[in-house]
C-alpha atoms as a PDB file:
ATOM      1  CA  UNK A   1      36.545  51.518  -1.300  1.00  0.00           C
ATOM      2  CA  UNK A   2      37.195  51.243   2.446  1.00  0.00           C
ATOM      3  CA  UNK A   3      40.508  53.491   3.697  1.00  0.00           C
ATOM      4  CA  UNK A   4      43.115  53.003   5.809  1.00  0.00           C
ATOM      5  CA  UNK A   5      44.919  55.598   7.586  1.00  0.00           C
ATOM      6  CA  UNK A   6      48.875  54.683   6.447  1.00  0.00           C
ATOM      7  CA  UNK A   7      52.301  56.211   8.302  1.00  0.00           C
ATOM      8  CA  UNK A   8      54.889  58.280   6.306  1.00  0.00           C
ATOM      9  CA  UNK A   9      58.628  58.369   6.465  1.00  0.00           C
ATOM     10  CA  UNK A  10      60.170  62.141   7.372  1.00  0.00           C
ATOM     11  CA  UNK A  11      62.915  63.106   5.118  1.00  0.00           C
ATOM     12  CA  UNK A  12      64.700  66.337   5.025  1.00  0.00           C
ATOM     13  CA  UNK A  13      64.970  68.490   2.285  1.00  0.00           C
ATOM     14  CA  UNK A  14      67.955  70.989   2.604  1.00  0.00           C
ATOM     15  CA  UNK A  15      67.614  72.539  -0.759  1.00  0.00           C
ATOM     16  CA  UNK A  16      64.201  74.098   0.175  1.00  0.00           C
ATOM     17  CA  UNK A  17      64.625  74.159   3.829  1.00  0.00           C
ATOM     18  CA  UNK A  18      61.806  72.144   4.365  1.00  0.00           C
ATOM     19  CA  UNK A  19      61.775  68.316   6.813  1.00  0.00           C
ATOM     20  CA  UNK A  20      58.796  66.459   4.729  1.00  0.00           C
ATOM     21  CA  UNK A  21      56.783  63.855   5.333  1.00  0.00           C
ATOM     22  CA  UNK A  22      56.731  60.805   2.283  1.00  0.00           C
ATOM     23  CA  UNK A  23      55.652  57.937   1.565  1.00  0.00           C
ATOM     24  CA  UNK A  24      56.519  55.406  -1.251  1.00  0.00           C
ATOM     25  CA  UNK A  25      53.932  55.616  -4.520  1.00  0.00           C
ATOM     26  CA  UNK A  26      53.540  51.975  -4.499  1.00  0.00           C
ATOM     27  CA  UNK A  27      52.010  51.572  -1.387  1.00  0.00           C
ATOM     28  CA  UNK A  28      48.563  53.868  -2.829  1.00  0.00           C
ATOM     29  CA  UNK A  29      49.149  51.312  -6.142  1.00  0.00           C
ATOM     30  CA  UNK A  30      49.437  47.646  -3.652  1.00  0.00           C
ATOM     31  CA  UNK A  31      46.701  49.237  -1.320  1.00  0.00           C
ATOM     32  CA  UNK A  32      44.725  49.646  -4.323  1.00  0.00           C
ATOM     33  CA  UNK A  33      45.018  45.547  -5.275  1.00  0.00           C
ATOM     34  CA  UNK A  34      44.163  45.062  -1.852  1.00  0.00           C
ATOM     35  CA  UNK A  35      40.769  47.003  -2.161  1.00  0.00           C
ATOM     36  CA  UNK A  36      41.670  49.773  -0.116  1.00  0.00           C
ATOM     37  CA  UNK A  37      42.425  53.655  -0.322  1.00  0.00           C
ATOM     38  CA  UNK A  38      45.533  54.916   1.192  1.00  0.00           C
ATOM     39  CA  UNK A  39      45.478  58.086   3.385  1.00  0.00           C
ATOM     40  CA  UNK A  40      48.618  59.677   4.728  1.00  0.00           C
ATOM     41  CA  UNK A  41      49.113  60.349   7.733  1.00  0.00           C
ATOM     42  CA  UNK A  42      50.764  63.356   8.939  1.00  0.00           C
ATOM     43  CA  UNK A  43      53.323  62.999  11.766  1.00  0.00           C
ATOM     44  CA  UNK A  44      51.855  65.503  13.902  1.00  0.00           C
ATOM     45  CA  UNK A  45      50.379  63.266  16.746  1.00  0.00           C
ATOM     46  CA  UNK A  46      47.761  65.668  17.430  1.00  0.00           C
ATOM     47  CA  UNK A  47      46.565  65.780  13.677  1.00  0.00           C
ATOM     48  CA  UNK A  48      47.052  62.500  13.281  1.00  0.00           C
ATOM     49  CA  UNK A  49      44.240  61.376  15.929  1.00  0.00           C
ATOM     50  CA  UNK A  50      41.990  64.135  14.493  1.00  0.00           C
ATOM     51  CA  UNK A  51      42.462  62.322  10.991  1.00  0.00           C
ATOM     52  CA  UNK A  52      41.600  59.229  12.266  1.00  0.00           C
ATOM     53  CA  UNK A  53      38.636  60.394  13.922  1.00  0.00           C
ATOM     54  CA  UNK A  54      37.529  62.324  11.201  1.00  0.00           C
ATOM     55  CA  UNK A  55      38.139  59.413   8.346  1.00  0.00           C
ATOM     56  CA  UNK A  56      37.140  56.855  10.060  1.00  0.00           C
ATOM     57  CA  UNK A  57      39.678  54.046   8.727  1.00  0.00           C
ATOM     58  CA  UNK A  58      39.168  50.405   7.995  1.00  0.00           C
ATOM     59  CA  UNK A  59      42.656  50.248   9.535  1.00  0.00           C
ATOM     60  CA  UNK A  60      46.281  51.819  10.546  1.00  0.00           C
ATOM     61  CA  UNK A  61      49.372  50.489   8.253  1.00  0.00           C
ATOM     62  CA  UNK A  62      52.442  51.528  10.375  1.00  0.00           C
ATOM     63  CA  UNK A  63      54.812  51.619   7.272  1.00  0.00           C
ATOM     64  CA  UNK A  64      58.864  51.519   6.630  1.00  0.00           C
ATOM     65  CA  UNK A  65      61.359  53.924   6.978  1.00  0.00           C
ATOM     66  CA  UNK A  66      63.895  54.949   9.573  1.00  0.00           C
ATOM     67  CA  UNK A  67      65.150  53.481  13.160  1.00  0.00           C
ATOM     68  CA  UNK A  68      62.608  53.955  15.993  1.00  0.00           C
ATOM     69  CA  UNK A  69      64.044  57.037  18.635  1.00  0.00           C
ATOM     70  CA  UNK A  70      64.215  54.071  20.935  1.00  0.00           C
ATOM     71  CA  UNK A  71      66.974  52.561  18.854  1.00  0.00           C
ATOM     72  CA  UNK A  72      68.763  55.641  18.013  1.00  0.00           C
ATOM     73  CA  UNK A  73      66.326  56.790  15.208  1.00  0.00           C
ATOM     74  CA  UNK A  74      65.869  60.849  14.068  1.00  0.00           C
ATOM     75  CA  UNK A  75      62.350  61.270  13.769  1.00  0.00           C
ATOM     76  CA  UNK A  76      61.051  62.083  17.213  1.00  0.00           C
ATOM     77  CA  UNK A  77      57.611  63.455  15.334  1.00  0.00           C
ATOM     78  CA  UNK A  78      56.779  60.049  13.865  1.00  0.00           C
ATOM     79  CA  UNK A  79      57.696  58.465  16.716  1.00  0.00           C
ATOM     80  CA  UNK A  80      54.799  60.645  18.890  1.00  0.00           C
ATOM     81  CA  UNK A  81      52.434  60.352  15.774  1.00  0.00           C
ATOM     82  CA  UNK A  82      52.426  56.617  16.077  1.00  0.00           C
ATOM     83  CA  UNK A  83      52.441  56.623  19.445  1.00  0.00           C
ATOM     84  CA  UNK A  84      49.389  58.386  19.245  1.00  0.00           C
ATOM     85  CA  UNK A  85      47.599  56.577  16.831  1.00  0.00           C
ATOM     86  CA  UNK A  86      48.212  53.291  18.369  1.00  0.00           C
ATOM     87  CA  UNK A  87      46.499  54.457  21.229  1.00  0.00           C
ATOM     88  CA  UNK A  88      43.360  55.828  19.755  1.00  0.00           C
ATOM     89  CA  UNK A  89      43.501  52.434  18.097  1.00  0.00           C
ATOM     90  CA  UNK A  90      43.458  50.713  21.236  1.00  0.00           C
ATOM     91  CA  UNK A  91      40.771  53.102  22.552  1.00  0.00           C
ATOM     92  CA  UNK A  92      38.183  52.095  19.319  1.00  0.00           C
ATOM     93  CA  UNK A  93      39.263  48.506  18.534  1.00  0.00           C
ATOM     94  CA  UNK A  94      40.580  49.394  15.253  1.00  0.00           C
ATOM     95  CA  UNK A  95      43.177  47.035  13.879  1.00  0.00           C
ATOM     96  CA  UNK A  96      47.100  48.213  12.764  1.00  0.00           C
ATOM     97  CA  UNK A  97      49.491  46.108  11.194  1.00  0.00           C
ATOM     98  CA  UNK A  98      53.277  47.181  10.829  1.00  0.00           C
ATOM     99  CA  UNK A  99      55.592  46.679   7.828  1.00  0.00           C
ATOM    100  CA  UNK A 100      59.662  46.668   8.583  1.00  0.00           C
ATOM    101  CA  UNK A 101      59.581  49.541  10.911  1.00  0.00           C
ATOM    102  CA  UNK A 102      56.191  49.190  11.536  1.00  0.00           C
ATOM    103  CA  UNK A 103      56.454  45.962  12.600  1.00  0.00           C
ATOM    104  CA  UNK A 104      59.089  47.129  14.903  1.00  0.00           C
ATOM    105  CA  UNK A 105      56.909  49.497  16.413  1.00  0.00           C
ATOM    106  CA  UNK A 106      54.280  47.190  17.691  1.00  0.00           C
ATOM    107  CA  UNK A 107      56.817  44.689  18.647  1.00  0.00           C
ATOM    108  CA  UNK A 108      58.742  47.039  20.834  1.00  0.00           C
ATOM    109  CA  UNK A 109      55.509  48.842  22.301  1.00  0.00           C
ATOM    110  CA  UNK A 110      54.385  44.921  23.546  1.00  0.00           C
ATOM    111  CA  UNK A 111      58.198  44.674  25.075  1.00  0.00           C
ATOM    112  CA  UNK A 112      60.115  42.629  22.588  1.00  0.00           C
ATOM    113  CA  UNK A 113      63.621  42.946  23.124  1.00  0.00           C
ATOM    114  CA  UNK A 114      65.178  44.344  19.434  1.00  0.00           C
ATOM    115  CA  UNK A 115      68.298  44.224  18.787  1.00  0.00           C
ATOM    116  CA  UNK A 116      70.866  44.566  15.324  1.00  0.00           C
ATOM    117  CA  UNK A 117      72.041  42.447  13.295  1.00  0.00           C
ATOM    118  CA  UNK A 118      73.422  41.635  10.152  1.00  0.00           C
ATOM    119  CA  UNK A 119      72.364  39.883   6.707  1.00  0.00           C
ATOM    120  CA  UNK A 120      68.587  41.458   6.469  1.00  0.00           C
ATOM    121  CA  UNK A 121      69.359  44.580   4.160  1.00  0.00           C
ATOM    122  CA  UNK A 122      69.516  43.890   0.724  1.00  0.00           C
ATOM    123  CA  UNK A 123      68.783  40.309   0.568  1.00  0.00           C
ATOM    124  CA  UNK A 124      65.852  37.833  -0.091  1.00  0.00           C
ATOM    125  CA  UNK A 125      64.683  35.124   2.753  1.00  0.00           C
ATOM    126  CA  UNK A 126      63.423  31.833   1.920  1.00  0.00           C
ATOM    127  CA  UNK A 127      60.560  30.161   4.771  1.00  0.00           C
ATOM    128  CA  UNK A 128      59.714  26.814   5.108  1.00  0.00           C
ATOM    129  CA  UNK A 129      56.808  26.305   3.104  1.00  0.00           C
ATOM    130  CA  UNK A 130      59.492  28.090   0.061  1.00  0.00           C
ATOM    131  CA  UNK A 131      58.271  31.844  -0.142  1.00  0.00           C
ATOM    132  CA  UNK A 132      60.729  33.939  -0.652  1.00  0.00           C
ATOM    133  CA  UNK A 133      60.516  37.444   0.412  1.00  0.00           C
ATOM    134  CA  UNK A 134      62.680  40.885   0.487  1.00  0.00           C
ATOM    135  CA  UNK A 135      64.209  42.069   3.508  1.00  0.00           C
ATOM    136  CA  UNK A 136      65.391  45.646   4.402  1.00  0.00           C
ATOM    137  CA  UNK A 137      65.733  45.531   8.242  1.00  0.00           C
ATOM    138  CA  UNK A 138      68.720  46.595  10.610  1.00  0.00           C
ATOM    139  CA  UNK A 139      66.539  45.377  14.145  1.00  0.00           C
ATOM    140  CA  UNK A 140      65.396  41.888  14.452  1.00  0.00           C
ATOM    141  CA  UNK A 141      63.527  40.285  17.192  1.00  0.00           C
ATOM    142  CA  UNK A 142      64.181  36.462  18.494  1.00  0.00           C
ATOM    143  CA  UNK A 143      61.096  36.046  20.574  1.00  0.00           C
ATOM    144  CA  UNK A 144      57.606  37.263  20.839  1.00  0.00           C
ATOM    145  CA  UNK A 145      56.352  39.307  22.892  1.00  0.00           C
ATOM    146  CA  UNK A 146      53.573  38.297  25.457  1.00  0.00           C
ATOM    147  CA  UNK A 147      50.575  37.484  23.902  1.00  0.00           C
ATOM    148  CA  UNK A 148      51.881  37.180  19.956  1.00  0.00           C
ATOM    149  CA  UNK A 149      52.744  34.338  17.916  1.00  0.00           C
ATOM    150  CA  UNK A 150      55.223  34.151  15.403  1.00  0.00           C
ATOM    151  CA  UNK A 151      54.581  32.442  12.108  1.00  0.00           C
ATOM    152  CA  UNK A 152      57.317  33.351   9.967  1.00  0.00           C
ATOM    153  CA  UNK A 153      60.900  32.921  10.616  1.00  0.00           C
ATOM    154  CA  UNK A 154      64.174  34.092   8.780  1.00  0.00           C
ATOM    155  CA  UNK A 155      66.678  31.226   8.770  1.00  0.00           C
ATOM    156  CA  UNK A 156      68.469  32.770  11.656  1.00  0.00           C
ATOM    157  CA  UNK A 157      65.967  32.016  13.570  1.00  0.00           C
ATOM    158  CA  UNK A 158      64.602  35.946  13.895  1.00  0.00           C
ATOM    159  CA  UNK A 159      60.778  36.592  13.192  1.00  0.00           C
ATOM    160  CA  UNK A 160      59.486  37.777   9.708  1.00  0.00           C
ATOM    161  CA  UNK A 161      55.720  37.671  10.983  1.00  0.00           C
ATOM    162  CA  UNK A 162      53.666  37.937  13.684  1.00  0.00           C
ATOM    163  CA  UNK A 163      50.334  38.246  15.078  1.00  0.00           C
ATOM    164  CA  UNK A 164      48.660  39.524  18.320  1.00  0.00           C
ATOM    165  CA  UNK A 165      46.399  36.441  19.806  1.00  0.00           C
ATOM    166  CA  UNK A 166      43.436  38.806  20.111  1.00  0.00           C
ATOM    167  CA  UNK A 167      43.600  39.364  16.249  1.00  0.00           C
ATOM    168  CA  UNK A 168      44.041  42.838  16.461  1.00  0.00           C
ATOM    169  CA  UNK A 169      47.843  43.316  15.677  1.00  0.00           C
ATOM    170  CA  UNK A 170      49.902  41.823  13.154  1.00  0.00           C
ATOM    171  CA  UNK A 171      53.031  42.611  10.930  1.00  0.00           C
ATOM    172  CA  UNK A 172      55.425  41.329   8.766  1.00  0.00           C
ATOM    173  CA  UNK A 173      59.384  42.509   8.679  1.00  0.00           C
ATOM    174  CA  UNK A 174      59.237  42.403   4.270  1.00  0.00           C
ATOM    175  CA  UNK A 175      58.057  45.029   1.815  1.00  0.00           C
ATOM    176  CA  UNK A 176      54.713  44.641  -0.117  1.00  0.00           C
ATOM    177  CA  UNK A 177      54.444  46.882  -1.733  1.00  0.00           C
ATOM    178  CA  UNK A 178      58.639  46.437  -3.202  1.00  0.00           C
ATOM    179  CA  UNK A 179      57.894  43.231  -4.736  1.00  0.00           C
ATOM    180  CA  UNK A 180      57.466  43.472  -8.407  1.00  0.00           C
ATOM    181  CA  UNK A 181      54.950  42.345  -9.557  1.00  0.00           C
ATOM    182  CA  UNK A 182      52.605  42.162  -6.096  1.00  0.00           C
ATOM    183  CA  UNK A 183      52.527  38.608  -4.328  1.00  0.00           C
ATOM    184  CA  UNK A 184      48.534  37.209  -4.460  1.00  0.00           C
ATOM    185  CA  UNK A 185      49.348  36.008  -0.800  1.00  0.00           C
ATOM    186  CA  UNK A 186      50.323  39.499   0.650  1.00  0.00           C
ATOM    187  CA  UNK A 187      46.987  41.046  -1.130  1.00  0.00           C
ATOM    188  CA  UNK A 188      45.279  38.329   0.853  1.00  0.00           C
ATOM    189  CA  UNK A 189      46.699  38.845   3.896  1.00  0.00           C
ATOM    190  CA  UNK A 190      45.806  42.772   3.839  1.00  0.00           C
ATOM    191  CA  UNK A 191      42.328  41.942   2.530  1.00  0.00           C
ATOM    192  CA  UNK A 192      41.144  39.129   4.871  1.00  0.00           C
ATOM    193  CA  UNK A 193      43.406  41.136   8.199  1.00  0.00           C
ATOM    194  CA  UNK A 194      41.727  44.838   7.054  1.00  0.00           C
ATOM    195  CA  UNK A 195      38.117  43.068   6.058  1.00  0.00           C
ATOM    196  CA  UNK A 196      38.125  44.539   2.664  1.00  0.00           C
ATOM    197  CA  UNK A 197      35.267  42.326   1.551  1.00  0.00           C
ATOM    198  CA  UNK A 198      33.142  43.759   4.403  1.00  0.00           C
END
């Protein structure tokens, strides 16, 4: 089973004093469909590149979780980590794709302009060819970057999914792994993106 390195939310625990890093189960159970094995990734940026070099992924998943620090967000250490990791994965060709925050990540880092809006926590959006997907997402972006295209669009008019032209990058704004039970077409999408039949 081929692994990919996968980004964790930080979330502070008072009770035991302690500011962990988490990640939902279901991402290790939808990776799983997919044909992969999930490692976490720890948001220490040095660590992070010394996991990757030492694992040797199939891939980077930028997961959920949080505003960037560039939009106001609290977690200055995942910020760095992915920061970090996106860079050794431009270094060695490896490929990352970015869920909800994720996605925002690689957007931003390629110059999108992000900005909030409302009607994308909490609800379900419907595309043209009649998927419907969640959505949990304060930031939405209205054009792609240079060198993406978009080919999924919220009715608003705000992309849902994009790719880099180069093949490299890609990311959807929805959950996976939060839709109950998994959809076929997002198990594709990992395993023909990540090469899982390689």
């Amino acid at each position: 089973m081929r692994r990919l390195l996968v980004s964790q939310r930080i979330v502070d625990d008072p009770r035991h004093g302690e500011r962990r890093d988490a990640l939902d189960r279901r991402w290790a159970e939808f990776l799983g469909e997919c044909g992969f094995l999930c490692v976490a990734l720890p948001n220490r940026p040095g660590r992070a590149v010394d996991f990757a070099r030492a694992i040797a992924p199939a891939g980077v998943l930028l997961t959920g979780g949080g505003d960037l620090g560039a939009l106001g967000g609290d977690m200055p250490e995942r910020d760095a980590s992915e920061a970090a990791i996106l860079a050794w994965a431009s270094q060695t060709g490896v490929k990352v794709f970015g869920v909800c925050r994720g996605f925002q990540v690689l957007l931003h880092a390629a110059g999108a302009a992000l900005e909030r809006a409302a009607g994308h926590v909490g609800v379900r959006h419907t595309f043209e060819d009649g998927r419907t997907v969640n959505s949990f997402h304060d930031w939405v972006v209205r054009a792609p970057p240079t060198g993406w295209i978009a080919t999924h669009r919220a009715a608003d008019g705000t992309i849902e999914a994009a790719h880099a032209a180069d093949g490299r990058l890609a990311g959807q704004m929805w959950h996976p792994e939060r839709e109950a039970p998994f959809d076929p077409r997002d198990r594709a999408r990992f395993r023909v993106f990540f090469g899982a039949d390689e």
